[in-house]
C-alpha atoms as a PDB file:
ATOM      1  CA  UNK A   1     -40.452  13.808-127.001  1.00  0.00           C
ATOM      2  CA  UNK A   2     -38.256  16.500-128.046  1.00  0.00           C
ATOM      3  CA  UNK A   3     -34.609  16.854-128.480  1.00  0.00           C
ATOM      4  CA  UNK A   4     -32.451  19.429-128.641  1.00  0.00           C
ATOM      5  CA  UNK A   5     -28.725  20.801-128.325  1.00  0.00           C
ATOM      6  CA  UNK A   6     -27.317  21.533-125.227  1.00  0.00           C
ATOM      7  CA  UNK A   7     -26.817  25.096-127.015  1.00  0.00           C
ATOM      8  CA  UNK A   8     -30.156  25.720-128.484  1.00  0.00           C
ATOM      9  CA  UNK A   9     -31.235  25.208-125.194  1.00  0.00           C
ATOM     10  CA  UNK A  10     -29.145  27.195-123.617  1.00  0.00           C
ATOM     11  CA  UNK A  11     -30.226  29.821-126.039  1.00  0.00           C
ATOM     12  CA  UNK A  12     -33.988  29.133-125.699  1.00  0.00           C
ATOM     13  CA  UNK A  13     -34.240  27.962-121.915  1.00  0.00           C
ATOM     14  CA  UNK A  14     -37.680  29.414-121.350  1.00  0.00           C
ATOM     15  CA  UNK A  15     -39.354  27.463-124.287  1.00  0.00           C
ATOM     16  CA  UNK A  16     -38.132  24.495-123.787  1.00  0.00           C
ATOM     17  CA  UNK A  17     -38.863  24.682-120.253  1.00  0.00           C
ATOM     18  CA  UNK A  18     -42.487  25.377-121.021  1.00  0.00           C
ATOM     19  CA  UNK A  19     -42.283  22.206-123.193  1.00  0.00           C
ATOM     20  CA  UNK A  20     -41.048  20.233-120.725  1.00  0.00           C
ATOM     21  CA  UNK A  21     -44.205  20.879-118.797  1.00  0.00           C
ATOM     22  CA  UNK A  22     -45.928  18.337-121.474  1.00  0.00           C
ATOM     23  CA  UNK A  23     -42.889  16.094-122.187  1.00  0.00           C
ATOM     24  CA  UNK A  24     -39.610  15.385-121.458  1.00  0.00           C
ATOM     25  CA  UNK A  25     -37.235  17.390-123.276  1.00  0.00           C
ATOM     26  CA  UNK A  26     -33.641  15.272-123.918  1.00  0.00           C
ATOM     27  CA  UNK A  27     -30.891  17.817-124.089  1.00  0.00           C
ATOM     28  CA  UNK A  28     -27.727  16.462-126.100  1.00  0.00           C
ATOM     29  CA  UNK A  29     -24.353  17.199-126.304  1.00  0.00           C
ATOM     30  CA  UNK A  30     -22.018  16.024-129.258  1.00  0.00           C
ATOM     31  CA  UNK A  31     -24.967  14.389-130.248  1.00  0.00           C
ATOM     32  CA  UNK A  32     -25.285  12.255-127.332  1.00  0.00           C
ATOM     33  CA  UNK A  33     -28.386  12.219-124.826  1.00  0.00           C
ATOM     34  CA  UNK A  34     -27.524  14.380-121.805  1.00  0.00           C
ATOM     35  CA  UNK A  35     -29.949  15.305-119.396  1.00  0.00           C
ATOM     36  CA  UNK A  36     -33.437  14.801-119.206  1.00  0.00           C
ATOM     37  CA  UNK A  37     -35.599  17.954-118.502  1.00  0.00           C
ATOM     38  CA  UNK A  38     -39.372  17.264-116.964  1.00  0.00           C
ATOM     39  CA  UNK A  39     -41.996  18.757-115.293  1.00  0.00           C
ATOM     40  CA  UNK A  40     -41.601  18.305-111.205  1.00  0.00           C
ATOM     41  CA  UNK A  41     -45.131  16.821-111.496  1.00  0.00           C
ATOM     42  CA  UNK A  42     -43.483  13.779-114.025  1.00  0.00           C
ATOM     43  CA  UNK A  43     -40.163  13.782-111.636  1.00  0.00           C
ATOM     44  CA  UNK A  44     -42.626  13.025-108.220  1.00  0.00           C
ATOM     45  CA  UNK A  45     -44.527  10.666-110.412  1.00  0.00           C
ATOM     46  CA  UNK A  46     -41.807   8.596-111.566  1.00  0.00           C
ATOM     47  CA  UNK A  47     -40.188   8.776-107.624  1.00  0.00           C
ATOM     48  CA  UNK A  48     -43.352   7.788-105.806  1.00  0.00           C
ATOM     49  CA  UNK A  49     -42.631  11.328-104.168  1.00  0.00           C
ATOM     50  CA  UNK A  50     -45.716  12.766-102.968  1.00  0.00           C
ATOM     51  CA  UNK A  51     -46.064  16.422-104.052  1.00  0.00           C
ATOM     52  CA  UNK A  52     -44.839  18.715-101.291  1.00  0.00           C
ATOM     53  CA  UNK A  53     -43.880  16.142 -99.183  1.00  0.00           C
ATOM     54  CA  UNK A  54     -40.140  15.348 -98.228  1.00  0.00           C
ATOM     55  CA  UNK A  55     -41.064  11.842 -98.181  1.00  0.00           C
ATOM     56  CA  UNK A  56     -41.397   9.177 -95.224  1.00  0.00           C
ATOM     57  CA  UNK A  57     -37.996   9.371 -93.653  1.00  0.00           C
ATOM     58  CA  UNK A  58     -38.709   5.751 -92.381  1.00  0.00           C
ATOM     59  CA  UNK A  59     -39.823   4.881 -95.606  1.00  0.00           C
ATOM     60  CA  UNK A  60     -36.434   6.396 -96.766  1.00  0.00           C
ATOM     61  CA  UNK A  61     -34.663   4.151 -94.757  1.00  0.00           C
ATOM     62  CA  UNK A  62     -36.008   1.211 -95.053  1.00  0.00           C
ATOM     63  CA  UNK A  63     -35.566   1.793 -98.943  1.00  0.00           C
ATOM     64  CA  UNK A  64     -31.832   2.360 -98.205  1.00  0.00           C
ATOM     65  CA  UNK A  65     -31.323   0.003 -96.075  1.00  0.00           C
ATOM     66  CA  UNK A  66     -32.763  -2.775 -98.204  1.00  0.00           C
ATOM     67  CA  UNK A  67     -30.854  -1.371-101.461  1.00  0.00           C
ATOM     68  CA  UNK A  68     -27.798  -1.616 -99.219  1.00  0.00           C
ATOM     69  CA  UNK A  69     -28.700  -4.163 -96.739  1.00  0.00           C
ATOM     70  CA  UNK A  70     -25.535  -6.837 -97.323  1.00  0.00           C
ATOM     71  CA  UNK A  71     -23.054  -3.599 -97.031  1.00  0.00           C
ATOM     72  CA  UNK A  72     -24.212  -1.963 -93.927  1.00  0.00           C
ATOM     73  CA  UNK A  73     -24.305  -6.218 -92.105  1.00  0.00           C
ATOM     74  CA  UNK A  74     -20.383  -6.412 -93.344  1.00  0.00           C
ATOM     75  CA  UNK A  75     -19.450  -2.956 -91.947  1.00  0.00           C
ATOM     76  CA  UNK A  76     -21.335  -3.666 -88.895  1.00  0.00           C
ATOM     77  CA  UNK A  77     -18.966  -6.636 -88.412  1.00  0.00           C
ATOM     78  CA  UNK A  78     -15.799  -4.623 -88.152  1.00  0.00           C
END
């Protein structure tokens, strides 16, 4: 994995874009871990997105829904 400055990669976007094709490239700032840069391909991976696709909107939902399932039943009670 490389890291790099938030500079030097500001300085040298291409390259390290073309790295993050093959790993994640950790951008820092005041020597802290930033942002993450990966390929899309890694990014759908990681989601369960499948490539192309804006995703199940059911599937969506129900994801939502279960992640905030006890919020929505209280606000449904008002």
């Amino acid at each position: 994995m490389t890291r790099v400055s938030a500079t030097e990669f500001k300085n040298n976007i291409g390259a390290f874009s073309d790295a993050a094709m093959d790993q994640p490239v950790i951008i820092t700032s005041h020597q802290r871990d930033r942002l993450v840069l990966m390929s899309a391909e890694e990014y759908r991976r990681l989601t369960g997105t499948a490539e192309g696709a804006r995703g199940d909107d059911k599937a969506r939902l129900r994801r939502i829904a279960d992640r905030h399932g006890s919020t929505l039943t209280e606000l449904s009670k008002r």
